[in-house]
Protein backbone atom coordinates (compact mmCIF):
# COMPACT_ATOMS: atom_id res chain seq x y z
CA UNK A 1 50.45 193.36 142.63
CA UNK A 2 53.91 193.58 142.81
CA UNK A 3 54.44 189.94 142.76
CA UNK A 4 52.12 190.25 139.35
CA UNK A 5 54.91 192.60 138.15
CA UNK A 6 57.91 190.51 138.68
CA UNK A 7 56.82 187.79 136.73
CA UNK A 8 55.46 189.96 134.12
CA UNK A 9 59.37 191.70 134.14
CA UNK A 10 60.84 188.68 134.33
CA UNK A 11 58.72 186.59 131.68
CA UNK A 12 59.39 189.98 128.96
CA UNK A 13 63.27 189.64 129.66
CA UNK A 14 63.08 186.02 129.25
CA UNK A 15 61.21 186.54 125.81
CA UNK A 16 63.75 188.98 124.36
CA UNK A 17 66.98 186.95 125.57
CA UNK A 18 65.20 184.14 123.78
CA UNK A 19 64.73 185.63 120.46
CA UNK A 20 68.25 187.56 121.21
CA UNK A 21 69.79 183.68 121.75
CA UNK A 22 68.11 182.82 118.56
CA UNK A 23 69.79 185.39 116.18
CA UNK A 24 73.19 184.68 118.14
CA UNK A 25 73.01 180.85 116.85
CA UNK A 26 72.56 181.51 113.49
CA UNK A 27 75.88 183.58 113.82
CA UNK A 28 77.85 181.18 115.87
CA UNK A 29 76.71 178.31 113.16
CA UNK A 30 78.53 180.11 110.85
CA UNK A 31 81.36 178.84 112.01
CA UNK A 32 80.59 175.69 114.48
CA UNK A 33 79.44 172.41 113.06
CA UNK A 34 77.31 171.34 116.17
CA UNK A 35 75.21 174.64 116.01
CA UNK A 36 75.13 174.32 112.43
CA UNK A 37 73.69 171.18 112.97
CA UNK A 38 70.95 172.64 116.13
CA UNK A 39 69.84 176.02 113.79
CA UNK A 40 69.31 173.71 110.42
CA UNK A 41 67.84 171.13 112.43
CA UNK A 42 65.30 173.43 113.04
CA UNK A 43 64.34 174.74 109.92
CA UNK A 44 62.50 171.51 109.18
CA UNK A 45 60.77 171.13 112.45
CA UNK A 46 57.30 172.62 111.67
CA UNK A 47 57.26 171.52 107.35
CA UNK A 48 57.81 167.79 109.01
CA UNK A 49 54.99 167.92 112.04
CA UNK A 50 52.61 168.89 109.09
CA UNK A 51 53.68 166.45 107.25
CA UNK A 52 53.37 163.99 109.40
CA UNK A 53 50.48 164.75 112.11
CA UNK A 54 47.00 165.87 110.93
CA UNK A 55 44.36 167.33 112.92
CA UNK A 56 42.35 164.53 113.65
CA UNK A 57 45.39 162.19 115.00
CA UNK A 58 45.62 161.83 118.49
CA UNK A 59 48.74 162.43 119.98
CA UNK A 60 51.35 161.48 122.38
CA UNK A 61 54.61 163.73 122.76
CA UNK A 62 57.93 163.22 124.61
CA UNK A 63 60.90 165.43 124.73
CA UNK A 64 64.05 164.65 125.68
CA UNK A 65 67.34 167.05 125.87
CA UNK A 66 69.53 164.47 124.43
CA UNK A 67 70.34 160.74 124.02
CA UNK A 68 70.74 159.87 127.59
CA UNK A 69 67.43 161.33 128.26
CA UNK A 70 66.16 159.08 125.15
CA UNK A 71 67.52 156.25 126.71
CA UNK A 72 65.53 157.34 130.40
CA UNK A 73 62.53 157.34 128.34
CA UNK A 74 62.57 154.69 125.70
CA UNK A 75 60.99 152.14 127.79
CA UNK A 76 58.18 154.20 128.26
CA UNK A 77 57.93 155.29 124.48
CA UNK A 78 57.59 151.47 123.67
CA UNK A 79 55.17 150.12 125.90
CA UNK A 80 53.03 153.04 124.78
CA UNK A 81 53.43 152.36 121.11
CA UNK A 82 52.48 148.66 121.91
CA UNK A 83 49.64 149.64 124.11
CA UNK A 84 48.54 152.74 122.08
CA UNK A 85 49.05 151.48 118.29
CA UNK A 86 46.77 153.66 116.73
CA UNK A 87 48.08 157.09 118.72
CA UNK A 88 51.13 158.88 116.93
CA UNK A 89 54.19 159.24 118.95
CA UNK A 90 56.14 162.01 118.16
CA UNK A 91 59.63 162.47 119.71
CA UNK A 92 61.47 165.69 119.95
CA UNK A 93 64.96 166.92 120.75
CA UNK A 94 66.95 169.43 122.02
CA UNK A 95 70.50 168.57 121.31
CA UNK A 96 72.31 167.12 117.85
CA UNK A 97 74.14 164.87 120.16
CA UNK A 98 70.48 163.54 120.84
CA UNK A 99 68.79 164.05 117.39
CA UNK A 100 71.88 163.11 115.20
CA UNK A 101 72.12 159.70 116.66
CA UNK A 102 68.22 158.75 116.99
CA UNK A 103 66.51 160.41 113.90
CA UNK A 104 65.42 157.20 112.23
CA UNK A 105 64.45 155.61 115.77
CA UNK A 106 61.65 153.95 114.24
CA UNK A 107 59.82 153.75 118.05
CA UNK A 108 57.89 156.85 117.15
CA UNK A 109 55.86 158.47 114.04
CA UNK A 110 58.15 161.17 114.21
CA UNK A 111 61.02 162.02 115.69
CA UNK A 112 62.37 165.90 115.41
CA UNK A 113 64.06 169.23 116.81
CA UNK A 114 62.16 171.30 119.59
CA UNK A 115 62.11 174.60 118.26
CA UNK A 116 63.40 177.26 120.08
CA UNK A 117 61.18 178.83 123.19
CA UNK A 118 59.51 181.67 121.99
CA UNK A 119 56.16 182.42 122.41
CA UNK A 120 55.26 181.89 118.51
CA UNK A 121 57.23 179.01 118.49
CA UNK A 122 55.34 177.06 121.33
CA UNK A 123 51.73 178.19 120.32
CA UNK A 124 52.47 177.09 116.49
CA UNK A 125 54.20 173.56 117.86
CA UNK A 126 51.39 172.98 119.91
CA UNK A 127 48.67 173.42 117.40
CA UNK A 128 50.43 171.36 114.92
CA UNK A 129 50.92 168.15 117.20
CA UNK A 130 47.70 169.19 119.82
CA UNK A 131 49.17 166.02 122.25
CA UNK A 132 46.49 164.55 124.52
CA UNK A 133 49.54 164.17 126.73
CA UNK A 134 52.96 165.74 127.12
CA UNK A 135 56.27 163.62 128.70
CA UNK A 136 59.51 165.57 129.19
CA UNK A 137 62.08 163.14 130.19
CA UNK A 138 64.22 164.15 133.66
CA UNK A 139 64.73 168.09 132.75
CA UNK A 140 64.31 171.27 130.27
CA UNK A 141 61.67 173.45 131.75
CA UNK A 142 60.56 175.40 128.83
CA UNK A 143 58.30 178.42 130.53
CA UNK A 144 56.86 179.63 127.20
CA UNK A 145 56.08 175.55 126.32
CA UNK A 146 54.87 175.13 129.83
CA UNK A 147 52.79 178.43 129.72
CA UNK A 148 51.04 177.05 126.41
CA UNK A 149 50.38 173.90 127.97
CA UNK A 150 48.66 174.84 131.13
CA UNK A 151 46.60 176.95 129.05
CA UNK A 152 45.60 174.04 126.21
CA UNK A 153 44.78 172.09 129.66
CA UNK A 154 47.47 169.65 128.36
CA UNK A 155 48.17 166.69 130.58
CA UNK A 156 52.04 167.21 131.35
CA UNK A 157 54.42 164.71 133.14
CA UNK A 158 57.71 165.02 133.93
CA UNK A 159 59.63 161.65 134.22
CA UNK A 160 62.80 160.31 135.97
CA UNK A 161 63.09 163.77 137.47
CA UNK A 162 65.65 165.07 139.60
CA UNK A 163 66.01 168.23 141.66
CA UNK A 164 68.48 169.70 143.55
CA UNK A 165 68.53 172.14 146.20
CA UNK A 166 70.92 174.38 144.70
CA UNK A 167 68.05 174.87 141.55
CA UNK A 168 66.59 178.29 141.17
CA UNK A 169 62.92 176.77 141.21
CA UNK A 170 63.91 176.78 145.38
CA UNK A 171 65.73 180.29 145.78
CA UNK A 172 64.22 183.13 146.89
CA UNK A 173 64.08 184.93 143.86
CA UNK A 174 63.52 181.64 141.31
CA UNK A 175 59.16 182.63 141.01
CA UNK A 176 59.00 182.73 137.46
CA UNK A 177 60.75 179.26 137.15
CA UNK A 178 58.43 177.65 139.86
CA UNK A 179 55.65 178.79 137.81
CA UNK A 180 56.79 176.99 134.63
CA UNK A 181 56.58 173.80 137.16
CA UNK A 182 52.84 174.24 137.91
CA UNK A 183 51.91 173.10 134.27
CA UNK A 184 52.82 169.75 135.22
CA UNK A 185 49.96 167.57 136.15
CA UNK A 186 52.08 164.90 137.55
CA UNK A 187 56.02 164.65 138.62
CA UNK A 188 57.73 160.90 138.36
CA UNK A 189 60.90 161.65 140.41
CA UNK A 190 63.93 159.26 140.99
CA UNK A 191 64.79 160.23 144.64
CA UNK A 192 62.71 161.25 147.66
CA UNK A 193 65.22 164.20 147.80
CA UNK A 194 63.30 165.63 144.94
CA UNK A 195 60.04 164.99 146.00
CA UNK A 196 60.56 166.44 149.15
CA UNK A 197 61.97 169.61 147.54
CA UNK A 198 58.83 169.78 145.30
CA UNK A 199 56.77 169.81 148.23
CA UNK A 200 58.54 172.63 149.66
CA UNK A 201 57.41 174.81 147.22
CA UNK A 202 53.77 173.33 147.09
CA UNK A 203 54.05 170.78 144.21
CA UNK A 204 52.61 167.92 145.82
CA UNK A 205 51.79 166.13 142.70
CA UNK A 206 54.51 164.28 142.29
CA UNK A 207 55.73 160.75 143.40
CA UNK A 208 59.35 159.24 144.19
CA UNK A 209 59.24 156.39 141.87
CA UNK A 210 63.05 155.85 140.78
CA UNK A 211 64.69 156.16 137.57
CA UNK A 212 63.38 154.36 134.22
CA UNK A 213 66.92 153.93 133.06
CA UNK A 214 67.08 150.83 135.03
CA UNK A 215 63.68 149.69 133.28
CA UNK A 216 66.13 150.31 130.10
CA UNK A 217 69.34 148.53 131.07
CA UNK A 218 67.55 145.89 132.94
CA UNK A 219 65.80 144.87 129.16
CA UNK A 220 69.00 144.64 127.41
CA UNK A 221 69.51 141.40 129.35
CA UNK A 222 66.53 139.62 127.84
CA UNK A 223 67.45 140.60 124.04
CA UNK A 224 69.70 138.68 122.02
CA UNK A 225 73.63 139.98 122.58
CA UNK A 226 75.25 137.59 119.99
CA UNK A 227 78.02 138.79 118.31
CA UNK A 228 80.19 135.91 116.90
CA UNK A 229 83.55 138.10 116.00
CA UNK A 230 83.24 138.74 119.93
CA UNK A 231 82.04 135.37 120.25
CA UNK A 232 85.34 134.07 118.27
CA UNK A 233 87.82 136.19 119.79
CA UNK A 234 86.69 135.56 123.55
CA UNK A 235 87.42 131.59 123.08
CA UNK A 236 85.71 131.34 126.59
CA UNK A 237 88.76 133.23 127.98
CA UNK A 238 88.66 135.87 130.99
CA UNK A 239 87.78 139.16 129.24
CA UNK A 240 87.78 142.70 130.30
CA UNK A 241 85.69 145.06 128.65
CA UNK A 242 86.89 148.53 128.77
CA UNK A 243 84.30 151.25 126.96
CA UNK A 244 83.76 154.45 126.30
CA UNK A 245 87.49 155.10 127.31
CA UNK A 246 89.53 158.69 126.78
CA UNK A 247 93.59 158.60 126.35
CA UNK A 248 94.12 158.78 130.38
CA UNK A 249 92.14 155.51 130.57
CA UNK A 250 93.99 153.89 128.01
CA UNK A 251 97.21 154.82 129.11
CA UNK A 252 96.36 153.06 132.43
CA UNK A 253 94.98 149.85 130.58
CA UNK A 254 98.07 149.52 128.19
CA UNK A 255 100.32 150.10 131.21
CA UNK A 256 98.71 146.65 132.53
CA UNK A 257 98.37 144.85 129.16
CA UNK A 258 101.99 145.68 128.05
CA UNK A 259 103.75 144.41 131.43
CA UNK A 260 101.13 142.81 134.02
CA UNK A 261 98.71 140.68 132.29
CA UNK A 262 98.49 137.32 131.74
CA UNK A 263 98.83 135.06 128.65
CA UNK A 264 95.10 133.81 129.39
CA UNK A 265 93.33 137.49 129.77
CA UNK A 266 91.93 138.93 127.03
CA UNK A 267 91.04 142.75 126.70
CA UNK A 268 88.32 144.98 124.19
CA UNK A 269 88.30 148.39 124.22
CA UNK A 270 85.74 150.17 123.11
CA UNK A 271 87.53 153.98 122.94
CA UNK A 272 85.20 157.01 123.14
CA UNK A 273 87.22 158.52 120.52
CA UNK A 274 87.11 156.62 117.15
CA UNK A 275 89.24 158.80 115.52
CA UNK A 276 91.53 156.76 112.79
CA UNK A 277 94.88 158.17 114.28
CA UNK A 278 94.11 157.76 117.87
CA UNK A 279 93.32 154.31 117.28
CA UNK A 280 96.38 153.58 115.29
CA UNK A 281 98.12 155.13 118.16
CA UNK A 282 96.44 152.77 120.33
CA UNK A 283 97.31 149.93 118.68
CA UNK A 284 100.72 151.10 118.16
CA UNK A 285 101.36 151.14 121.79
CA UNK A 286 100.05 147.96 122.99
CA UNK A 287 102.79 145.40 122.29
CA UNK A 288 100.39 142.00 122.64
CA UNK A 289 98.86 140.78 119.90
CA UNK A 290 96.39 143.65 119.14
CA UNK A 291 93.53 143.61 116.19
CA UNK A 292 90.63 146.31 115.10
CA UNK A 293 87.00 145.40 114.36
CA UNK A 294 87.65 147.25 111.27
CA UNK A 295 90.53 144.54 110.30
CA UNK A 296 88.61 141.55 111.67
CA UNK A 297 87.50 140.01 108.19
CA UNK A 298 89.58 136.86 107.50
CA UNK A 299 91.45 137.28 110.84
CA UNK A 300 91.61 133.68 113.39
CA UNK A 301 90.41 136.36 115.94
CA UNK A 302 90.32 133.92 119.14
CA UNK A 303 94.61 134.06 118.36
CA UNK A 304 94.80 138.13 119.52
CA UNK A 305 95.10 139.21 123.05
CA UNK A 306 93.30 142.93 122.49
CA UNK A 307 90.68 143.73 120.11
CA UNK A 308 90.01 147.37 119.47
CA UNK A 309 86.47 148.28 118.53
CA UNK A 310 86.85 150.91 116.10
CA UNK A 311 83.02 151.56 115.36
CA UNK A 312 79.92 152.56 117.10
CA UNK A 313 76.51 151.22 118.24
CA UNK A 314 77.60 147.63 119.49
CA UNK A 315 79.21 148.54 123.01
CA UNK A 316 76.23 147.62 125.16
CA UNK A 317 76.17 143.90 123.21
CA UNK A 318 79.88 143.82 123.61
CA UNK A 319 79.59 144.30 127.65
CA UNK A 320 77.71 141.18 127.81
CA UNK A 321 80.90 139.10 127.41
CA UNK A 322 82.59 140.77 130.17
CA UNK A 323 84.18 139.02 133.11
CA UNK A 324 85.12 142.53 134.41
CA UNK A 325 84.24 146.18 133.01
CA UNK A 326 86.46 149.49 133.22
CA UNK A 327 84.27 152.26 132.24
CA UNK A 328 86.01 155.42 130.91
CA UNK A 329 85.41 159.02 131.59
CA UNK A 330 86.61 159.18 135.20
CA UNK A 331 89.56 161.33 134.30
CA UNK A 332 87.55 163.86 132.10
CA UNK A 333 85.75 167.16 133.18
CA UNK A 334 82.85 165.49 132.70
CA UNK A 335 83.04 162.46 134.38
CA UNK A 336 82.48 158.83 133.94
CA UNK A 337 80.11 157.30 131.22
CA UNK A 338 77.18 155.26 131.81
CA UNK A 339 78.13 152.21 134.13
CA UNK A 340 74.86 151.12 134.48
CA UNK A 341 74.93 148.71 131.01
CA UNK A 342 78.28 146.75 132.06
CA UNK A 343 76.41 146.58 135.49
CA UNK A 344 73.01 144.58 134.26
CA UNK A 345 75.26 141.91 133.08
CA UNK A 346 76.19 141.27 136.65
CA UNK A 347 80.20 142.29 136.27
CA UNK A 348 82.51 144.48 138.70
CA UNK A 349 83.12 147.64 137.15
CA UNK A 350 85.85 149.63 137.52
CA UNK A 351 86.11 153.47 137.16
CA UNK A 352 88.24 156.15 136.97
CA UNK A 353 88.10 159.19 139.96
CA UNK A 354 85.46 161.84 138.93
CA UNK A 355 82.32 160.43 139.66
CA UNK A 356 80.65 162.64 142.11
CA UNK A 357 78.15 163.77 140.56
CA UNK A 358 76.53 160.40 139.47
CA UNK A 359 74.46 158.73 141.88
CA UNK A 360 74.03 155.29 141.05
CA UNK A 361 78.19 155.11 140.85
CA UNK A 362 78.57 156.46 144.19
CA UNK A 363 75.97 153.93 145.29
CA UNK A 364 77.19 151.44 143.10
CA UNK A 365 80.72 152.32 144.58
CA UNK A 366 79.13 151.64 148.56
CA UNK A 367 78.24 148.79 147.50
CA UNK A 368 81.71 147.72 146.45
CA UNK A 369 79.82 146.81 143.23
CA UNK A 370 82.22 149.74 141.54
CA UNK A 371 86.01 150.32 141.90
CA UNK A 372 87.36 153.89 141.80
CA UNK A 373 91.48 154.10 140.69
CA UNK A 374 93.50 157.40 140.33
CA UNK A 375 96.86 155.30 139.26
CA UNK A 376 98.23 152.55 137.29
CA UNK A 377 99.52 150.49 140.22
CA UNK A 378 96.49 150.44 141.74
CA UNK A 379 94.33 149.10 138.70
CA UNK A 380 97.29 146.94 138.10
CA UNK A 381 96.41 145.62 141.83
CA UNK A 382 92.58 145.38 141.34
CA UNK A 383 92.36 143.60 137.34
CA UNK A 384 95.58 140.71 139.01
CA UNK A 385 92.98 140.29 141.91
CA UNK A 386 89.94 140.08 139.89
CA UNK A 387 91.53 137.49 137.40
CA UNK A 388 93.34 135.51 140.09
CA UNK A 389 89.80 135.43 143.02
CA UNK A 390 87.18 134.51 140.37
CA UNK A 391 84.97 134.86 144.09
CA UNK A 392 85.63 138.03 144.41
CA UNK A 393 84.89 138.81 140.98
CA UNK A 394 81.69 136.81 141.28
CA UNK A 395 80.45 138.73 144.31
CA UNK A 396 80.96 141.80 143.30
CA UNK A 397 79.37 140.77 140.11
CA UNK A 398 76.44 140.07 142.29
CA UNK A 399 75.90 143.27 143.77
CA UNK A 400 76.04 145.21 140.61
CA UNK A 401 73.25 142.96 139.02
CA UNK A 402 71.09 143.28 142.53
CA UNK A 403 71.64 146.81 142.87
CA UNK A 404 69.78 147.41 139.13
CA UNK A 405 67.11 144.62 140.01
CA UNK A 406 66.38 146.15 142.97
CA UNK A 407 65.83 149.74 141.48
CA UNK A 408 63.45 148.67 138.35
CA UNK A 409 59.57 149.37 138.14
CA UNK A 410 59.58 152.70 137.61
CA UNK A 411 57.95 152.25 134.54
CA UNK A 412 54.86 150.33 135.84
CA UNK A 413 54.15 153.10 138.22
CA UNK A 414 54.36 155.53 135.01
CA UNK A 415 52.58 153.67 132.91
CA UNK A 416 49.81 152.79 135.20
CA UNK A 417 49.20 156.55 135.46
CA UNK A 418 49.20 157.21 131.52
CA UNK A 419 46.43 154.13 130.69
């Protein structure tokens, strides 16, 4: 009885912060264009389900928190919409940063904002897309969503999961969050770590498969990565591709390009930032022969030393003609971006010092697949090495490609259970 009562306390609290977050939102997006974007976003969520689903449609839903949740589940989303082409696919969001950049993915029959978790807002979702199945993508437990799930007798997955100890699903007092999990009829987890902490509380539906993103990355090596301006300004020359970088990267890089490099290596960066001023600051401070992608038209490109890419959406092509990759973020609160793209193309990669909370760089980093630096001298040390010993390049090269290999298939095992 008194258990009863503490999830009955605890669900009513959760219910009132929710609608109390709500009104809060529309406040704050007064004056904050990324909430502006999340509470607008979600005006159109329910007119565009009933646009686009009807009631006899059968359904397939994933959700995904943002775009590197997408990116976990994409290969899933396609191999159902090739083995499923009749079923409607609709794929929601939590974040602008995951919405903004995907909205016209054309993968799905819709693609849209989750609304927000109140009771009303899951029962009315659910009737409008009624899914025969229901995917959420690593995280975002959802207890009102959930609730309405296990009630519809909705088949409910959870995919490339990941727990940690430190979670409140395994704390003493965490009972209304472990109920949430028992909607799910199935968990896809990428470590045995999380499987084992599932079973500690009783979920033992759920299988350590690994982690689709290296279903994802592993793909982009079988699609066509032409780009002739890259093509053109490579010449067959050692490159290194630097992406995603942040000012303390690039400070490092044009340290090295400005006084250590050779005639005969050639350098893109890809900056995180594509701000017009930052990157005329960047050029402004290399003193090699330096050009922009937005300046390449009518430019002999293979005659400049750096090329800046001053646009978006091409990075992961551009990594394919990389001798070595330096992957930014490592000097940000944050942490470093996604290494696993430079390492499917079989390159070293080298990082920058906060990366502890990623595991496939700290593996990747065992492996001496992945190079961590906290200075200029000693990246200055490690690119003069990698250009000079094109073995040691090689074999580390090597490892980075094996270690991906060696962690695809998640996806079968996922999709074998969905047929």
């Amino acid at each position: 009885m008194r258990l009863f009562c503490t999830f009955a306390v605890m669900y009513f609290l959760y219910n009132i912060l929710i609608n109390i977050a709500g009104f809060v939102l529309k406040i704050v997006a007064l004056f904050n264009k990324k909430i502006k974007l999340f509470v607008d976003g979600r005006k159109e969520t329910f007119t565009v389900l009933k646009k686009n689903i009807s009631p006899s449609d059968k359904v397939i839903w994933m959700h995904c928190a943002s775009l590197g949740e997408f990116e976990q589940g994409r290969p899933i989303l396609e191999k159902l919409k090739e083995k499923h082409p009749t079923k409607k696919l609709v794929l929601t969001f939590f974040s602008p940063s995951g919405y903004e950049i995907r909205k016209n993915y054309n993968g799905t029959d819709v693609v849209c904002y989750l609304p927000l978790d109140s009771k009303k807002n899951a029962e009315k979702f659910l009737n409008i897309v009624h899914p025969e199945t229901a995917i959420f993508v690593k995280y975002e437990f959802w207890p009102n969503l959930l609730k309405e799930l296990k009630v519809k007798n909705i088949d409910t997955i959870l995919i490339s999961g990941i727990f940690r100890e430190n979670q409140v699903f395994f704390k003493w007092h965490g009972g209304f969050m472990r109920k949430a999990l028992s909607a799910f009829s199935y968990f896809f987890v990428q470590d045995k770590v999380s499987e084992t902490l599932l079973k500690s509380i009783n979920l033992n539906n759920v299988i350590a498969c690994g982690d689709t993103r290296f279903d994802r990355v592993y793909e982009i090596t079988k699609q066509d990565n032409t780009l002739d301006f890259v093509s053109e300004f490579k010449n067959n020359n050692y490159t290194l591709v630097a992406g995603s970088t942040w000012k303390e990267d690039e400070n490092l890089l044009i340290n090295y390009i400005n006084n250590k490099a050779s005639k005969e290596e050639k350098f893109i960066i890809a900056p995180h930032n594509i701000n017009s001023n930052d990157i005329q600051e960047l050029k402004n401070a290399i003193t090699k022969k330096v050009v922009l992608f937005s300046e390449k038209e009518g430019k002999a490109l293979k005659e400049y030393q750096v090329f800046i890419i001053d646009t978006i959406g091409i990075l992961t092509k551009v990594y394919s003609y990389a001798n070595v990759a330096y992957v930014g973020g490592g000097y940000t609160k944050s942490g470093v971006h996604n290494v696993l793209e430079p390492a499917t193309f079989g390159v070293p990669i080298i990082i920058g010092p906060n990366y502890s909370k990623f595991l496939e760089v700290k593996e990747l980093v065992a492996e001496q697949a992945c190079f961590s630096i906290n200075n200029s001298q000693k990246l200055s040390v490690l690119l003069s090495s990698f250009f000079i010993e094109k073995n040691k390049r090689l074999e580390a090269g090597s490892k980075s490609l094996k270690y991906v290999t060696d962690k695809t298939g998640a996806s079968i095992k996922i999709l074998n259970y969905l047929k």
